[in-house]
N, C-alpha and C. Protein backbone atom coordinates (compact mmCIF):
# COMPACT_ATOMS: atom_id res chain seq x y z
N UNK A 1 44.20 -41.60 20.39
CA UNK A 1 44.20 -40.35 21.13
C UNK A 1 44.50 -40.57 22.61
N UNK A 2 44.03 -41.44 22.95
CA UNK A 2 44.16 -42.15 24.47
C UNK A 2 45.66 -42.07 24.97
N UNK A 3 46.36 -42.61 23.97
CA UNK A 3 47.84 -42.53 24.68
C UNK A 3 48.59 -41.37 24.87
N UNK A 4 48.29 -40.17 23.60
CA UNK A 4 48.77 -38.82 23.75
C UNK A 4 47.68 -37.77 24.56
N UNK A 5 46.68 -38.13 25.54
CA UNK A 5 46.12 -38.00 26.17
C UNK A 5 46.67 -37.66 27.68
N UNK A 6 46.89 -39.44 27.32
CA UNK A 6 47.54 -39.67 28.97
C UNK A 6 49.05 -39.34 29.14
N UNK A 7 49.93 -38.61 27.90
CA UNK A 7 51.04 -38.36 28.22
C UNK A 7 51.17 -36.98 28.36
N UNK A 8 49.95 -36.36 27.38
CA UNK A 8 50.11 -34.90 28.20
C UNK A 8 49.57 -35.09 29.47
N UNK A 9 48.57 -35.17 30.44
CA UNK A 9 48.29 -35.52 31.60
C UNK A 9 49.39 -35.90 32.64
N UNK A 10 50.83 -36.51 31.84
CA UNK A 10 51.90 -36.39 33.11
C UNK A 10 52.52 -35.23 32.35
N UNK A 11 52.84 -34.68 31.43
CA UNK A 11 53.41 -33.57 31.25
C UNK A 11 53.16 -32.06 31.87
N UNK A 12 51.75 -32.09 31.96
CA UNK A 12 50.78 -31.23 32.55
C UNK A 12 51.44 -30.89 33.88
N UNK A 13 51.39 -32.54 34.61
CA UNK A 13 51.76 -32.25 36.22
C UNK A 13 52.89 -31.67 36.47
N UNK A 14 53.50 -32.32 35.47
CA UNK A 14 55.37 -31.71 35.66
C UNK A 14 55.15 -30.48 35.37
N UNK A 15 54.33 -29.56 34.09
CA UNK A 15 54.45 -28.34 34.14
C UNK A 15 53.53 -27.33 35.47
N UNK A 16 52.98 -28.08 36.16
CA UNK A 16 52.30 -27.55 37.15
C UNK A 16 53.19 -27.48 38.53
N UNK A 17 54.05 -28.62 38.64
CA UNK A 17 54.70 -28.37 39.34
C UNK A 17 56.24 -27.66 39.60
N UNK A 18 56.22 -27.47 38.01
CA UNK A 18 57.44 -26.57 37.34
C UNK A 18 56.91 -25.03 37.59
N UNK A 19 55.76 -24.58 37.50
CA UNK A 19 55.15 -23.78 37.67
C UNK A 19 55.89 -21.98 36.63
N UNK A 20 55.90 -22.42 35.29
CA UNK A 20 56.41 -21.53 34.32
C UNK A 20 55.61 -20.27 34.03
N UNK A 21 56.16 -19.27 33.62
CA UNK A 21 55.18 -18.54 33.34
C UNK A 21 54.90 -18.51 31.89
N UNK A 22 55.26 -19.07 31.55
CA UNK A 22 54.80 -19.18 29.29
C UNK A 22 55.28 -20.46 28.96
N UNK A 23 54.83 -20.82 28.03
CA UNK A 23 54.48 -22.07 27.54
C UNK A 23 54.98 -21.90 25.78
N UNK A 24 55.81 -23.03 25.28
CA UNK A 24 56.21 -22.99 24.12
C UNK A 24 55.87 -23.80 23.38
N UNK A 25 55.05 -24.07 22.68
CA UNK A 25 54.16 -25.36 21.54
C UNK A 25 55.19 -25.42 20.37
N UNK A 26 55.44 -26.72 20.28
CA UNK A 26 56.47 -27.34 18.87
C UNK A 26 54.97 -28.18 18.32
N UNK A 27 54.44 -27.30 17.46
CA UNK A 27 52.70 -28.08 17.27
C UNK A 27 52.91 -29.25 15.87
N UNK A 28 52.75 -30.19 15.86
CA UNK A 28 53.75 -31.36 15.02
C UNK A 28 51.91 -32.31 14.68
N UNK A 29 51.33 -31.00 13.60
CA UNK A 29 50.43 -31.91 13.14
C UNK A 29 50.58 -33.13 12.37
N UNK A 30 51.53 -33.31 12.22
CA UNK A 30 52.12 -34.80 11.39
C UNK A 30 51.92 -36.04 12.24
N UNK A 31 51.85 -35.80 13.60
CA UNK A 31 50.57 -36.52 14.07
C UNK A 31 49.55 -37.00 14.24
N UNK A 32 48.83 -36.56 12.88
CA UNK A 32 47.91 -37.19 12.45
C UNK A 32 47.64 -38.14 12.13
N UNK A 33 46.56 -39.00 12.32
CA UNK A 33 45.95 -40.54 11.51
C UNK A 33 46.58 -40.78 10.58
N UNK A 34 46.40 -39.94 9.36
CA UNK A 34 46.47 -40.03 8.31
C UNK A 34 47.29 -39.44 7.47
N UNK A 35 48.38 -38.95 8.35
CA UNK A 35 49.70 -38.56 7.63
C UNK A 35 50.43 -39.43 6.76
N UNK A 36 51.62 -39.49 5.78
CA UNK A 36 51.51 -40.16 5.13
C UNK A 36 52.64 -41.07 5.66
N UNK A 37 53.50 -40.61 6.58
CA UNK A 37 54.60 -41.11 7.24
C UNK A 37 54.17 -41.59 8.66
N UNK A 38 52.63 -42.18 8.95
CA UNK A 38 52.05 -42.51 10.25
C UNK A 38 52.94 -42.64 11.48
N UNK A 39 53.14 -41.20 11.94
CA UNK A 39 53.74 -41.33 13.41
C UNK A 39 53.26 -41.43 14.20
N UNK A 40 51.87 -40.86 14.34
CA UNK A 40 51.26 -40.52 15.45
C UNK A 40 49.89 -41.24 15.92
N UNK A 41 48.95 -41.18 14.97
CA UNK A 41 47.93 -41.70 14.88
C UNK A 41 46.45 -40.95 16.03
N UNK A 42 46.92 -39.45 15.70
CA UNK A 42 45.88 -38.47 16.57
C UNK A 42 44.93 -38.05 15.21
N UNK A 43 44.03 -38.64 15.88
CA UNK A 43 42.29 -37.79 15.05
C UNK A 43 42.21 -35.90 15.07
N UNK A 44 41.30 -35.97 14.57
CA UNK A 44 41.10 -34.20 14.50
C UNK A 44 40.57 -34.06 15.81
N UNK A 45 39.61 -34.94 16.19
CA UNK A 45 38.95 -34.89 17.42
C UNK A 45 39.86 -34.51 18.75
N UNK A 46 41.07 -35.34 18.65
CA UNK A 46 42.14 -35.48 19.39
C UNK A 46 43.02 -34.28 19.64
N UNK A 47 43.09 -33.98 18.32
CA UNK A 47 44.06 -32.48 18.72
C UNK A 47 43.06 -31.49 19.60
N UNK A 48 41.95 -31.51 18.82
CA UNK A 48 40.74 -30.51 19.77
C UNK A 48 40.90 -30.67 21.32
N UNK A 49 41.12 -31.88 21.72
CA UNK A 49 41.16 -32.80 23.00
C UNK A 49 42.55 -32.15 24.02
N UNK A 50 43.37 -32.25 22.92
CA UNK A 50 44.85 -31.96 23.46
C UNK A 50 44.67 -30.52 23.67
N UNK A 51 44.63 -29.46 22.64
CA UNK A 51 44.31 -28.17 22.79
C UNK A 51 43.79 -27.66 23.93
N UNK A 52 42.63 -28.25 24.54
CA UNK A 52 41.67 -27.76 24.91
C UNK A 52 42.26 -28.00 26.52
N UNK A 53 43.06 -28.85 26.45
CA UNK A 53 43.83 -29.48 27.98
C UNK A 53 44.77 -28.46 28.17
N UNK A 54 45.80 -28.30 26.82
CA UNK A 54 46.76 -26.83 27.01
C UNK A 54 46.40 -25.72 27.53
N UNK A 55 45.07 -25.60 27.06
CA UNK A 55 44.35 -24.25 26.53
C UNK A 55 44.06 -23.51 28.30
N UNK A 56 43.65 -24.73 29.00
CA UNK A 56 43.21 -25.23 30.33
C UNK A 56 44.51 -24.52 31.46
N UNK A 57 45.51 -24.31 30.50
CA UNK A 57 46.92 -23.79 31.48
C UNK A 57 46.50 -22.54 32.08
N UNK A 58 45.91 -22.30 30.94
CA UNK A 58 45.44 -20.50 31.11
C UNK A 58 47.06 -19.57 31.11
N UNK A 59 48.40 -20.48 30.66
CA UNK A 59 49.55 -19.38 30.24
C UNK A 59 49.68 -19.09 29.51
N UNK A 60 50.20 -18.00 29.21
CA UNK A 60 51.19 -17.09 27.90
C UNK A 60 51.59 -18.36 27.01
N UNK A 61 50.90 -18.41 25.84
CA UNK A 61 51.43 -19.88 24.79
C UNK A 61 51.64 -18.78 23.58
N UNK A 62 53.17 -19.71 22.50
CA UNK A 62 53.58 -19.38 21.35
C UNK A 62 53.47 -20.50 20.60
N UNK A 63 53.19 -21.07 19.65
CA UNK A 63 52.76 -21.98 18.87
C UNK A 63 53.27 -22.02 17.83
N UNK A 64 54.63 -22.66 17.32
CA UNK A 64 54.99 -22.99 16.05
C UNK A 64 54.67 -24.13 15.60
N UNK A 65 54.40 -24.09 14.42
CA UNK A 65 53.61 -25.63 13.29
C UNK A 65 54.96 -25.55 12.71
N UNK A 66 55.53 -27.00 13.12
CA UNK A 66 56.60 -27.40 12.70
C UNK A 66 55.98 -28.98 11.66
N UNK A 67 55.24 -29.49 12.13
CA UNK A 67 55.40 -30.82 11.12
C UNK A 67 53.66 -30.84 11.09
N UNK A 68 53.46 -31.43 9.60
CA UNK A 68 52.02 -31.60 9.22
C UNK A 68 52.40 -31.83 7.31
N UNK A 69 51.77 -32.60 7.03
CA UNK A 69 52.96 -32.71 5.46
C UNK A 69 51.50 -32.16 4.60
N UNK A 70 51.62 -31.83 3.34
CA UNK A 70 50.86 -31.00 2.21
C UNK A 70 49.42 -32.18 2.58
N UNK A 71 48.17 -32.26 3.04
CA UNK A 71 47.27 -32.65 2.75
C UNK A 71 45.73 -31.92 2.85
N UNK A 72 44.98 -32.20 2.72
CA UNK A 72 43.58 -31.49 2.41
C UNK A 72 43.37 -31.10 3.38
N UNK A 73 43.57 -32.22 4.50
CA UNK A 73 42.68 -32.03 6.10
C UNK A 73 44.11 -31.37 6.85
N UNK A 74 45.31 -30.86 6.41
CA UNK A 74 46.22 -30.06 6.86
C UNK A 74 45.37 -28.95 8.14
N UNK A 75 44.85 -28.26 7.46
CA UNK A 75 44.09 -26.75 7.80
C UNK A 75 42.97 -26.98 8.70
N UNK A 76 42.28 -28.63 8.65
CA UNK A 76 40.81 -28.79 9.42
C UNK A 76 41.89 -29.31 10.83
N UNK A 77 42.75 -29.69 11.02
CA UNK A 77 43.88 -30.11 11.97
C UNK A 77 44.15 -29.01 12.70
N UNK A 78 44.63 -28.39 11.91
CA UNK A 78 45.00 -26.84 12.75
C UNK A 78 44.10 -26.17 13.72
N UNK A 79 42.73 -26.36 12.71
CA UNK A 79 41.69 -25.59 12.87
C UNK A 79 40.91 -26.13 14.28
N UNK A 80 41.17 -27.26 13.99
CA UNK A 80 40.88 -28.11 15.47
C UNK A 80 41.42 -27.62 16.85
N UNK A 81 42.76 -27.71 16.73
CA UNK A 81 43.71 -27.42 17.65
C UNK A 81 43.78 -26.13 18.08
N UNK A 82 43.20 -24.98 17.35
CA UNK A 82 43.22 -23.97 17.73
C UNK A 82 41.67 -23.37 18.48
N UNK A 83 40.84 -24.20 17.88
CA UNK A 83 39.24 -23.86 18.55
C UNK A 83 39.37 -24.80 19.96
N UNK A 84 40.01 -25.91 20.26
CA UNK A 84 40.27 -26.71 21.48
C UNK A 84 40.96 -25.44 22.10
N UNK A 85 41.59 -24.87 21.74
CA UNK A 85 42.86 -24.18 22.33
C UNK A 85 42.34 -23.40 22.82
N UNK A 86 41.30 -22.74 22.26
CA UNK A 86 40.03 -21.23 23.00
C UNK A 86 39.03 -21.54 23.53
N UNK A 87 39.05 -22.78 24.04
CA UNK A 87 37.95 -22.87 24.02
C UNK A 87 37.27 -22.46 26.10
N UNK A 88 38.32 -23.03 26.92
CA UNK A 88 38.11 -22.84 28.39
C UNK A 88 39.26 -21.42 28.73
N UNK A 89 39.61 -20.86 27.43
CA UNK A 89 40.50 -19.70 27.95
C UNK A 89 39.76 -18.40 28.45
């Protein structure tokens, strides 16, 4: 989680200093640990983490779920990312 942490953290700045008014999420739960094609290696905890940093923009966000492949914890992923996401809004 640490590394997609610290890369939103420079993305952040650039969008702060880009200073946009809406925000477009390509949300690529296939980032997960435990996907079956391991790209990413983000916990559930993690997306909550990431969310909650977005969430932190306080802009106009659209959120398409583009990658996350058929698994159980599909939906507890999401579910993460979207309670991070409300959570300081």
């Amino acid at each position: 989680d640490d590394v997609w942490l610290t890369a939103l953290e420079d993305a952040i700045s650039t969008l702060k200093a880009f200073a946009p008014g809406a925000l477009v999420i390509a949300l690529g739960l296939d980032a997960y640990e435990h996907d079956p094609l391991n790209g990413g290696a983000v916990t559930r905890v993690g997306f909550g983490q990431l969310a909650e940093k977005i969430g932190a923009l306080g802009l106009p966000t659209l959120m398409v779920q583009e990658g996350g492949y058929l698994r159980d914890d599909l939906a507890d992923n999401l579910a993460a990312f979207l309670t991070g996401f409300q959570t300081l809004r």
